[in-house]
PDB file of N, CA and C in Angstrom:
ATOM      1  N   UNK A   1     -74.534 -51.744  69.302  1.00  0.00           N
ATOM      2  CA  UNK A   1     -73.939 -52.830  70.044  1.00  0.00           C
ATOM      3  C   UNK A   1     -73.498 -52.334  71.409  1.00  0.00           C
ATOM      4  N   UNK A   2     -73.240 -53.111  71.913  1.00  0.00           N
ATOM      5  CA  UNK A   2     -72.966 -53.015  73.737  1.00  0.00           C
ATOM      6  C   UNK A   2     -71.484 -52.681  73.871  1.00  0.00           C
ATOM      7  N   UNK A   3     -71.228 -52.313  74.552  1.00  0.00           N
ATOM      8  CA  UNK A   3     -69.573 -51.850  74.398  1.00  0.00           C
ATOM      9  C   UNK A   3     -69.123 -52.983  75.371  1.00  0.00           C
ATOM     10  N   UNK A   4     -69.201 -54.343  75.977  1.00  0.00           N
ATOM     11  CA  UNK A   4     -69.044 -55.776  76.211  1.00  0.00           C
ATOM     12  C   UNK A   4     -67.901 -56.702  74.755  1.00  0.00           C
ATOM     13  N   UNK A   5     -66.991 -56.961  75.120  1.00  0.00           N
ATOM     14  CA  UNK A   5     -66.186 -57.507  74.210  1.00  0.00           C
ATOM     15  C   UNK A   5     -67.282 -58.888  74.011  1.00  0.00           C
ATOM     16  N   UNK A   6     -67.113 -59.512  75.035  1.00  0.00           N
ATOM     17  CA  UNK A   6     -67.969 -60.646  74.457  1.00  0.00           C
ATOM     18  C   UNK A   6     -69.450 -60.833  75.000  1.00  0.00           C
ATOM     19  N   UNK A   7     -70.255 -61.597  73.874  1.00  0.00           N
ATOM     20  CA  UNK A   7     -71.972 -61.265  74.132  1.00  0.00           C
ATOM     21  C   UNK A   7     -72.104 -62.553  74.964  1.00  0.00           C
ATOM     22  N   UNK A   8     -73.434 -62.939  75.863  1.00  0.00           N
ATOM     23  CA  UNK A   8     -73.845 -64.141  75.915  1.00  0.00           C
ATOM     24  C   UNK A   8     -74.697 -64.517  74.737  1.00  0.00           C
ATOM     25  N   UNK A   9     -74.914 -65.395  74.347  1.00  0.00           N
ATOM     26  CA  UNK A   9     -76.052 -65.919  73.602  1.00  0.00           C
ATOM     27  C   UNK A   9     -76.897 -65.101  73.173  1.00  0.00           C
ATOM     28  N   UNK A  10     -77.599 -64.677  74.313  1.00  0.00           N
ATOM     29  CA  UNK A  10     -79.197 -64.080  74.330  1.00  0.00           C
ATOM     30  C   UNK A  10     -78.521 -62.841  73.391  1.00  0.00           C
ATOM     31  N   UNK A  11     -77.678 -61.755  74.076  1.00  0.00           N
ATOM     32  CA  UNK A  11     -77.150 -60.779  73.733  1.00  0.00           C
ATOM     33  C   UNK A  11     -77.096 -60.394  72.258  1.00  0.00           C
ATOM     34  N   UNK A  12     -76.083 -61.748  72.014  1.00  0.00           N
ATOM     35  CA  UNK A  12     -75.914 -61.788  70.298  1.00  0.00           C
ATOM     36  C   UNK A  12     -76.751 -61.926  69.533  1.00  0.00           C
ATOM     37  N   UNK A  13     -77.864 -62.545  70.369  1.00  0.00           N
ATOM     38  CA  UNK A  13     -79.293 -63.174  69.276  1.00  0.00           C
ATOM     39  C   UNK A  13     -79.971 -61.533  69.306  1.00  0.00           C
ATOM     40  N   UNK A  14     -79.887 -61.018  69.987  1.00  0.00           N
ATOM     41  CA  UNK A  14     -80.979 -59.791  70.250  1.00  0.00           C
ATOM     42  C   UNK A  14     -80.286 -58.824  69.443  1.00  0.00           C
ATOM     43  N   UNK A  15     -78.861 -58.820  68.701  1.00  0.00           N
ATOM     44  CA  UNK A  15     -77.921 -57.983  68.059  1.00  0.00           C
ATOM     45  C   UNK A  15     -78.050 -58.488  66.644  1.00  0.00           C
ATOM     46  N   UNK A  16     -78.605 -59.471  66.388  1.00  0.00           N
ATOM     47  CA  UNK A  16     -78.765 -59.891  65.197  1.00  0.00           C
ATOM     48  C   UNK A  16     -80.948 -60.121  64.747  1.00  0.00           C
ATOM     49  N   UNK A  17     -81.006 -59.750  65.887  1.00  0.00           N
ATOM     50  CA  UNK A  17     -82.608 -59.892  65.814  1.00  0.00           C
ATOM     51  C   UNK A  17     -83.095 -61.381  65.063  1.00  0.00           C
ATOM     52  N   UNK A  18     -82.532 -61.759  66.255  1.00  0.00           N
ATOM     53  CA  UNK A  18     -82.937 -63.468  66.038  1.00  0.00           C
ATOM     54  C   UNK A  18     -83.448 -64.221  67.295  1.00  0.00           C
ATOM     55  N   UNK A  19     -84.044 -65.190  67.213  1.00  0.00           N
ATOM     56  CA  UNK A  19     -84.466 -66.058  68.753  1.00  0.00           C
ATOM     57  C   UNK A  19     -82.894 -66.560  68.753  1.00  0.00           C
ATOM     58  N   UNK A  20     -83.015 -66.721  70.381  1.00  0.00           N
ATOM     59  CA  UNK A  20     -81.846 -67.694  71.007  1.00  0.00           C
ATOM     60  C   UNK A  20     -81.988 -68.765  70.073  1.00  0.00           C
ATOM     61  N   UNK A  21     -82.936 -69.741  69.954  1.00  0.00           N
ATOM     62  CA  UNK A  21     -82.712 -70.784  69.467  1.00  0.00           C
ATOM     63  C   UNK A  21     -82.012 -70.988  68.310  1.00  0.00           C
ATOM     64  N   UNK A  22     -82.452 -69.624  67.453  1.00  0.00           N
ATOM     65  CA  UNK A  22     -81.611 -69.823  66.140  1.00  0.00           C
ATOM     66  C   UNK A  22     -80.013 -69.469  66.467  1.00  0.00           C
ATOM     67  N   UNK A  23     -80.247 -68.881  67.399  1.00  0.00           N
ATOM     68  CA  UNK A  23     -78.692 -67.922  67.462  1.00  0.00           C
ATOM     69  C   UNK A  23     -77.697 -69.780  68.089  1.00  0.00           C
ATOM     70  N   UNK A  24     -77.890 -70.434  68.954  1.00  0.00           N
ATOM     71  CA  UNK A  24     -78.054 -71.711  69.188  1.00  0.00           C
ATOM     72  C   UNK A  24     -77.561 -72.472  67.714  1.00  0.00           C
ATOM     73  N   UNK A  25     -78.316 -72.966  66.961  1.00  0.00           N
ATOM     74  CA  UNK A  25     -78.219 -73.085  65.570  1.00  0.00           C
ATOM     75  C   UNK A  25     -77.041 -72.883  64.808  1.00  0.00           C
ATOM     76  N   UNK A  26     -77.106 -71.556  64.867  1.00  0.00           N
ATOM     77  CA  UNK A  26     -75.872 -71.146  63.837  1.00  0.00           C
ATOM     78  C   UNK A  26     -74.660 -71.652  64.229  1.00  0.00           C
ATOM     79  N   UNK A  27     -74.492 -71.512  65.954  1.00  0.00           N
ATOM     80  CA  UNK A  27     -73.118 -72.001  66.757  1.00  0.00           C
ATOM     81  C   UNK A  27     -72.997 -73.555  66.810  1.00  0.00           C
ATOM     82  N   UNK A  28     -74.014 -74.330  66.497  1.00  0.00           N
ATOM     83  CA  UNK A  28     -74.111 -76.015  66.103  1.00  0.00           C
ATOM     84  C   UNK A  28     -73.709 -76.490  64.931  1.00  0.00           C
ATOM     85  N   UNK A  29     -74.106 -75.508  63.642  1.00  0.00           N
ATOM     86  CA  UNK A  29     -73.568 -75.619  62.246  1.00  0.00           C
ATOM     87  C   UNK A  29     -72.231 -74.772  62.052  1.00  0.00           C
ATOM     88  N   UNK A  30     -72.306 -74.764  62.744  1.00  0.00           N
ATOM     89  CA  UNK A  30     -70.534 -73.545  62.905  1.00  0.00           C
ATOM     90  C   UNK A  30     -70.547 -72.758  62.326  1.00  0.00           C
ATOM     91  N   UNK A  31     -71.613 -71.779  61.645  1.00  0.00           N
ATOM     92  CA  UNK A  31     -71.506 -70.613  61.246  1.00  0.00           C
ATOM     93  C   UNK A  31     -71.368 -69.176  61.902  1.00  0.00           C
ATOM     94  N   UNK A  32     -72.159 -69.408  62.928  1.00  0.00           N
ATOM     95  CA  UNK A  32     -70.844 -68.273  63.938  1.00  0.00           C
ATOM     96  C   UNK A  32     -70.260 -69.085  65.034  1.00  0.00           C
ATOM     97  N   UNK A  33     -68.981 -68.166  65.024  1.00  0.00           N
ATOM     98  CA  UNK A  33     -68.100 -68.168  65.948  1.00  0.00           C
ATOM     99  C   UNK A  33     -67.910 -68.657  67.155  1.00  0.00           C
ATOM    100  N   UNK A  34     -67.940 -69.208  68.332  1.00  0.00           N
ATOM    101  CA  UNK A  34     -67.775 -68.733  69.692  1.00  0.00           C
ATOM    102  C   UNK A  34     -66.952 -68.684  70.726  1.00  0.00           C
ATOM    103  N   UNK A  35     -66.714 -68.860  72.176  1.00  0.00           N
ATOM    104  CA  UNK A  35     -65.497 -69.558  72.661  1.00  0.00           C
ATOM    105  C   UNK A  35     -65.934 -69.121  73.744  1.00  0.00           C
ATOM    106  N   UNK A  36     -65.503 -70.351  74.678  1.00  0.00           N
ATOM    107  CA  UNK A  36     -66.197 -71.178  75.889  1.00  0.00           C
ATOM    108  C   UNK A  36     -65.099 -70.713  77.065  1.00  0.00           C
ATOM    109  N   UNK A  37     -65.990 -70.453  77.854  1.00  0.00           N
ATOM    110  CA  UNK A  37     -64.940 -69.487  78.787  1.00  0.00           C
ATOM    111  C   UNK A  37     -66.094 -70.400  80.694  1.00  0.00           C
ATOM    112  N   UNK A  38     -65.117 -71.512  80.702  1.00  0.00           N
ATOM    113  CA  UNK A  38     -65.514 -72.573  81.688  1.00  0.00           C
ATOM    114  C   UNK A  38     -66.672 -73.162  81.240  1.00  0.00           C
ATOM    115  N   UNK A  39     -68.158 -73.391  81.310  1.00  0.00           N
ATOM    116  CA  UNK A  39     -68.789 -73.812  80.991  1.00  0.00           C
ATOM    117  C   UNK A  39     -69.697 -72.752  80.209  1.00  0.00           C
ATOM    118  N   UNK A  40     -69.300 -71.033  80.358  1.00  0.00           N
ATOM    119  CA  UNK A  40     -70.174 -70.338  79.626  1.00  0.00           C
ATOM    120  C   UNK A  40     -70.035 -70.457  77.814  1.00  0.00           C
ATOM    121  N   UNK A  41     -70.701 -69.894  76.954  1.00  0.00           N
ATOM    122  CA  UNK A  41     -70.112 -69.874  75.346  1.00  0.00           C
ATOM    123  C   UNK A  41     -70.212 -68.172  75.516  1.00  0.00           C
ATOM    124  N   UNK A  42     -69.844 -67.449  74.982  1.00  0.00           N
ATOM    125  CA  UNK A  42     -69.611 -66.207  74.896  1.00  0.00           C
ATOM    126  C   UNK A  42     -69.083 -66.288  73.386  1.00  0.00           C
ATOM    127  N   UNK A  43     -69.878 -64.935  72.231  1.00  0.00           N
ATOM    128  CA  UNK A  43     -69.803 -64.426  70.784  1.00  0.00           C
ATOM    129  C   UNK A  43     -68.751 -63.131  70.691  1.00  0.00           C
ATOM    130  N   UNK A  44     -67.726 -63.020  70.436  1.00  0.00           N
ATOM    131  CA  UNK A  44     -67.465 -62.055  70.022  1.00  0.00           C
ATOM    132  C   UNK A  44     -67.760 -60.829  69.163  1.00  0.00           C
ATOM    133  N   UNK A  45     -67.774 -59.295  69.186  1.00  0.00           N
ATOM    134  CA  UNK A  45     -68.726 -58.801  68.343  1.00  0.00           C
ATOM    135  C   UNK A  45     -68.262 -59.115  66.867  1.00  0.00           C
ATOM    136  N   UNK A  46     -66.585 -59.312  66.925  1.00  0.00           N
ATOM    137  CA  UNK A  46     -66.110 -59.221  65.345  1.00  0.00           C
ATOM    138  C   UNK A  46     -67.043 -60.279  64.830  1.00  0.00           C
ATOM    139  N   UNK A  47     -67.260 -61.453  65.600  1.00  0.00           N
ATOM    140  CA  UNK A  47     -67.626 -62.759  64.797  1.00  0.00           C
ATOM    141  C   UNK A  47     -69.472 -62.220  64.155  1.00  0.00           C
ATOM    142  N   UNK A  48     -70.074 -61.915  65.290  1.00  0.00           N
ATOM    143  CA  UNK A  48     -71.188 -61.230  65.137  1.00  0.00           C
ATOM    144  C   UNK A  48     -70.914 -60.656  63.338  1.00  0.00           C
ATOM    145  N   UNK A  49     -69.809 -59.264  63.623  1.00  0.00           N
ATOM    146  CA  UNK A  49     -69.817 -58.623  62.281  1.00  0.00           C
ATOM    147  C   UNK A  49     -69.052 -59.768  60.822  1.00  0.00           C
ATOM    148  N   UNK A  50     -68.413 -60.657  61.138  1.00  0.00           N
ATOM    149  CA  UNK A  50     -67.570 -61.567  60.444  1.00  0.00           C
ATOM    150  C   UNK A  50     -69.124 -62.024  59.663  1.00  0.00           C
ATOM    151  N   UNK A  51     -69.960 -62.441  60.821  1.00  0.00           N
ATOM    152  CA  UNK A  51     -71.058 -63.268  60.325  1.00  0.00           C
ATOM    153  C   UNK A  51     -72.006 -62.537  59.125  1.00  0.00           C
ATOM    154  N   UNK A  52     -72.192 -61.546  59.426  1.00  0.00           N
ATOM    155  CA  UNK A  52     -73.051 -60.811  58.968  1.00  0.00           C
ATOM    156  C   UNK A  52     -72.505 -60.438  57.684  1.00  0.00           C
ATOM    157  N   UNK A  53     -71.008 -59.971  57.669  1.00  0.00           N
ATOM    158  CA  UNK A  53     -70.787 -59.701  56.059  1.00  0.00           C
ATOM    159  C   UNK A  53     -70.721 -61.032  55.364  1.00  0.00           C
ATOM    160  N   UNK A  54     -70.348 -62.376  55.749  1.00  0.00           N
ATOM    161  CA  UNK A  54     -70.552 -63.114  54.781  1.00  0.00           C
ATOM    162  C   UNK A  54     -72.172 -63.073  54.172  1.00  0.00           C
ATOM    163  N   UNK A  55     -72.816 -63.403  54.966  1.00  0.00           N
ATOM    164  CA  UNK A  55     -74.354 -63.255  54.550  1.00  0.00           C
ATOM    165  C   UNK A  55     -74.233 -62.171  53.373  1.00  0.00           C
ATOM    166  N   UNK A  56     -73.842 -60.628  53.631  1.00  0.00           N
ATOM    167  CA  UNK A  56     -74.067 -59.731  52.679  1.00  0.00           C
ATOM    168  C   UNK A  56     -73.178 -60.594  51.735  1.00  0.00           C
ATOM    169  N   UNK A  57     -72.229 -60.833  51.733  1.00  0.00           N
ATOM    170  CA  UNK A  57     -71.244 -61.436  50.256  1.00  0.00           C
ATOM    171  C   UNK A  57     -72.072 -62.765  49.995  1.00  0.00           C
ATOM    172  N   UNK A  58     -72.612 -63.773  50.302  1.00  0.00           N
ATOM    173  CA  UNK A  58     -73.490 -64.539  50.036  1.00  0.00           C
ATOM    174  C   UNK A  58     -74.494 -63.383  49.081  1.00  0.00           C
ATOM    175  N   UNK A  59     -75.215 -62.761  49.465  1.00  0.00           N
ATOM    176  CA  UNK A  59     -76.409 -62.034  49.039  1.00  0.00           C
ATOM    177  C   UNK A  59     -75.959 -61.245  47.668  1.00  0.00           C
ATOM    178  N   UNK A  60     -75.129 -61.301  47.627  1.00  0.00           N
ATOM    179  CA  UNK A  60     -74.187 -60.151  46.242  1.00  0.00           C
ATOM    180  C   UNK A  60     -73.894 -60.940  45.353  1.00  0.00           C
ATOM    181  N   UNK A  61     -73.589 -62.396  45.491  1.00  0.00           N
ATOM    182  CA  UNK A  61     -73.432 -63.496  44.850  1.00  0.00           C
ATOM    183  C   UNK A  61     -74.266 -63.724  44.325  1.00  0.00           C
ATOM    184  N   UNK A  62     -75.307 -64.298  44.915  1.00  0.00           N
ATOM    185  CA  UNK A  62     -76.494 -64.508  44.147  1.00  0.00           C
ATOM    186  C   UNK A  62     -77.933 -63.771  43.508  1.00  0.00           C
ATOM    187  N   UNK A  63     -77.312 -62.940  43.716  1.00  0.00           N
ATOM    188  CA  UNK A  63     -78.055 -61.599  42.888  1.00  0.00           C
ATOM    189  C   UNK A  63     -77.807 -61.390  41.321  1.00  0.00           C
TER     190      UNK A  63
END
């Protein structure tokens, strides 16, 4: 990860190895995080990592 407190979009999508569009997506269904700083959206990395362990605890669940 980038040593940047907060990602743009693209950033976060490329940290999660996803297209923008999905990364887009997730922030529409409110599954990650974000917060709007004038008209930009900017990801925090925790939310990034917040996101990602639910997925793993999702994945442990249904195993």
């Amino acid at each position: 990860m980038t040593d940047a407190i907060l990602l743009t979009p693209e950033e976060a999508a490329d940290q999660l190895s996803i297209s923008r569009s999905s990364l887009y997506l997730l922030l529409t269904k409110g599954e990650l995080e974000s917060v709007r700083i004038g008209r930009s959206r900017r990801i925090t990395k925790q939310a990034l990592l917040d996101y990602v362990e639910r997925l793993l605890s999702e994945s442990e669940i249904s195993a």
